[in-house]
C-alpha atoms as a PDB file:
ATOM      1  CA  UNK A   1     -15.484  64.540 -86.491  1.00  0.00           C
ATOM      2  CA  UNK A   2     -13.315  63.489 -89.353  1.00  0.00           C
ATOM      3  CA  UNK A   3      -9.700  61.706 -88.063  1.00  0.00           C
ATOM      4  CA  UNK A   4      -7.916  61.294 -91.341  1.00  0.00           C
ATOM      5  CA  UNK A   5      -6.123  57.865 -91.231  1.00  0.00           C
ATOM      6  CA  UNK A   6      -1.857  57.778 -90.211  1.00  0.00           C
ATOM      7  CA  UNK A   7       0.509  57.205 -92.584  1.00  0.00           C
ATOM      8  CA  UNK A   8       1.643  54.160 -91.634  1.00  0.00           C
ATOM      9  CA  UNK A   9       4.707  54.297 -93.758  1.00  0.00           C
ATOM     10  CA  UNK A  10       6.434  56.315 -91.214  1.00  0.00           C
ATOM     11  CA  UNK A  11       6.536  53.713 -88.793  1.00  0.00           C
ATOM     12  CA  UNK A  12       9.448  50.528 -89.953  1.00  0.00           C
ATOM     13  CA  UNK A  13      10.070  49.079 -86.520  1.00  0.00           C
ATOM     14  CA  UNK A  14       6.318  48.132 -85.823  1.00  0.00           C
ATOM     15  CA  UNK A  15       6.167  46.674 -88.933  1.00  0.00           C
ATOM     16  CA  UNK A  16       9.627  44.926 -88.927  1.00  0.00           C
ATOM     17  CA  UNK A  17       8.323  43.542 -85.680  1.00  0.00           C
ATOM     18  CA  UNK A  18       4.962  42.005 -87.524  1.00  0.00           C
ATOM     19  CA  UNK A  19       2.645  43.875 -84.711  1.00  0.00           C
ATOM     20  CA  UNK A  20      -0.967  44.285 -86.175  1.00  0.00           C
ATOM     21  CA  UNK A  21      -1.407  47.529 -86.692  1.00  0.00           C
ATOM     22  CA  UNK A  22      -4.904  49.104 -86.866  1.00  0.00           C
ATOM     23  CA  UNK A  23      -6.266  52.439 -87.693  1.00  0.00           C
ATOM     24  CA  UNK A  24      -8.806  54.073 -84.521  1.00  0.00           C
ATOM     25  CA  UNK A  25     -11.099  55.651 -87.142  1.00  0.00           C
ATOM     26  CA  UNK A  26     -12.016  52.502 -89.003  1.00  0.00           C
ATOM     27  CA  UNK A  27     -12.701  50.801 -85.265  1.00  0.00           C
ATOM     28  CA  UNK A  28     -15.241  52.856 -84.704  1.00  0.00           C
ATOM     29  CA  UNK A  29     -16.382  53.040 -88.682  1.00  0.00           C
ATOM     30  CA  UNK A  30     -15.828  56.703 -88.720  1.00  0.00           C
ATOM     31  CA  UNK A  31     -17.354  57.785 -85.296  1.00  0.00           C
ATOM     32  CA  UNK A  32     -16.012  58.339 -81.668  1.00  0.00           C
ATOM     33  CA  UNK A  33     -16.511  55.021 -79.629  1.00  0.00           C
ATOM     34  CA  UNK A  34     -16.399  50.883 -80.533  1.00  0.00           C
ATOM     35  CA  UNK A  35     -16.794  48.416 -78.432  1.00  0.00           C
ATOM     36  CA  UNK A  36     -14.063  45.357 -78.071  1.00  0.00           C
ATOM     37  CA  UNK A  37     -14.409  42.099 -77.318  1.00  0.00           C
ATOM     38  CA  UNK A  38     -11.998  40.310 -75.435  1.00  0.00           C
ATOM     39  CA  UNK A  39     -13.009  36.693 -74.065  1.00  0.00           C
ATOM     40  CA  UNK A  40     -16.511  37.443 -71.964  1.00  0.00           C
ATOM     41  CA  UNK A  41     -15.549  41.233 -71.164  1.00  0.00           C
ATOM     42  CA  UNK A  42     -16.010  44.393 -73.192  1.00  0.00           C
ATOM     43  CA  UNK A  43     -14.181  47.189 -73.438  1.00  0.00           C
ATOM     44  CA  UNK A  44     -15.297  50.875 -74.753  1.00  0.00           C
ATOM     45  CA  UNK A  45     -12.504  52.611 -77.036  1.00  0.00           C
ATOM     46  CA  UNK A  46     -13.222  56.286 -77.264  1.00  0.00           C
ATOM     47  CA  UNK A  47     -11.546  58.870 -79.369  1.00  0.00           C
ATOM     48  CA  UNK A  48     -11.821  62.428 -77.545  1.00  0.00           C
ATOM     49  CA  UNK A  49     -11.758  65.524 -79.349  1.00  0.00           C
ATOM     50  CA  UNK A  50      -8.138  66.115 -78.779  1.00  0.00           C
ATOM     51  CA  UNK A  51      -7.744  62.911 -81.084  1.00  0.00           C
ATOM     52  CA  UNK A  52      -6.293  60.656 -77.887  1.00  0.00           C
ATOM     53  CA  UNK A  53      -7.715  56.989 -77.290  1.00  0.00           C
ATOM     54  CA  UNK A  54      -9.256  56.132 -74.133  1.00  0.00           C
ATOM     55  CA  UNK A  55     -10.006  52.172 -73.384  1.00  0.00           C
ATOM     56  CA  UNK A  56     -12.578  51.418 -70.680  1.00  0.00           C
ATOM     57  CA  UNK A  57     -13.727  48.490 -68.917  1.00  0.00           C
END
C-alpha cells in the first residue's frame, strides 16, 4: 500500500497553534501498523485500507 504523504501546507491553524504534526505513513516506515509508546503502555496505530487511523490499546 502506498499513502502518499499530506500537504501540510493546507493546514495554517495547526501550525499557527505550534501542534506537532506528523505524517501516518512515516510512523509506520511505509507499512500499515506502528506501535507507540506512551509511559509503560503500548498502543497499535493501524492504517486500514480505506486510509483511516485506528489506535488500539
Amino acid at each position: 500500500m502506498t499513502i502518499n504523504p499530506p500537504d501540510f501546507s493546507t493546514l495554517p491553524d495547526i501550525r499557527l497553534a505550534k501542534v506537532p504534526v506528523h505524517d501516518a505513513a512515516a510512523l509506520t516506515q511505509g507499512g500499515n501498523q506502528a506501535l507507540i509508546a506512551l509511559g509503560d503502555q503500548l498502543y497499535n496505530l493501524r492504517i486500514t485500507r480505506a486510509g483511516k487511523l485506528i489506535l488500539t490499546k
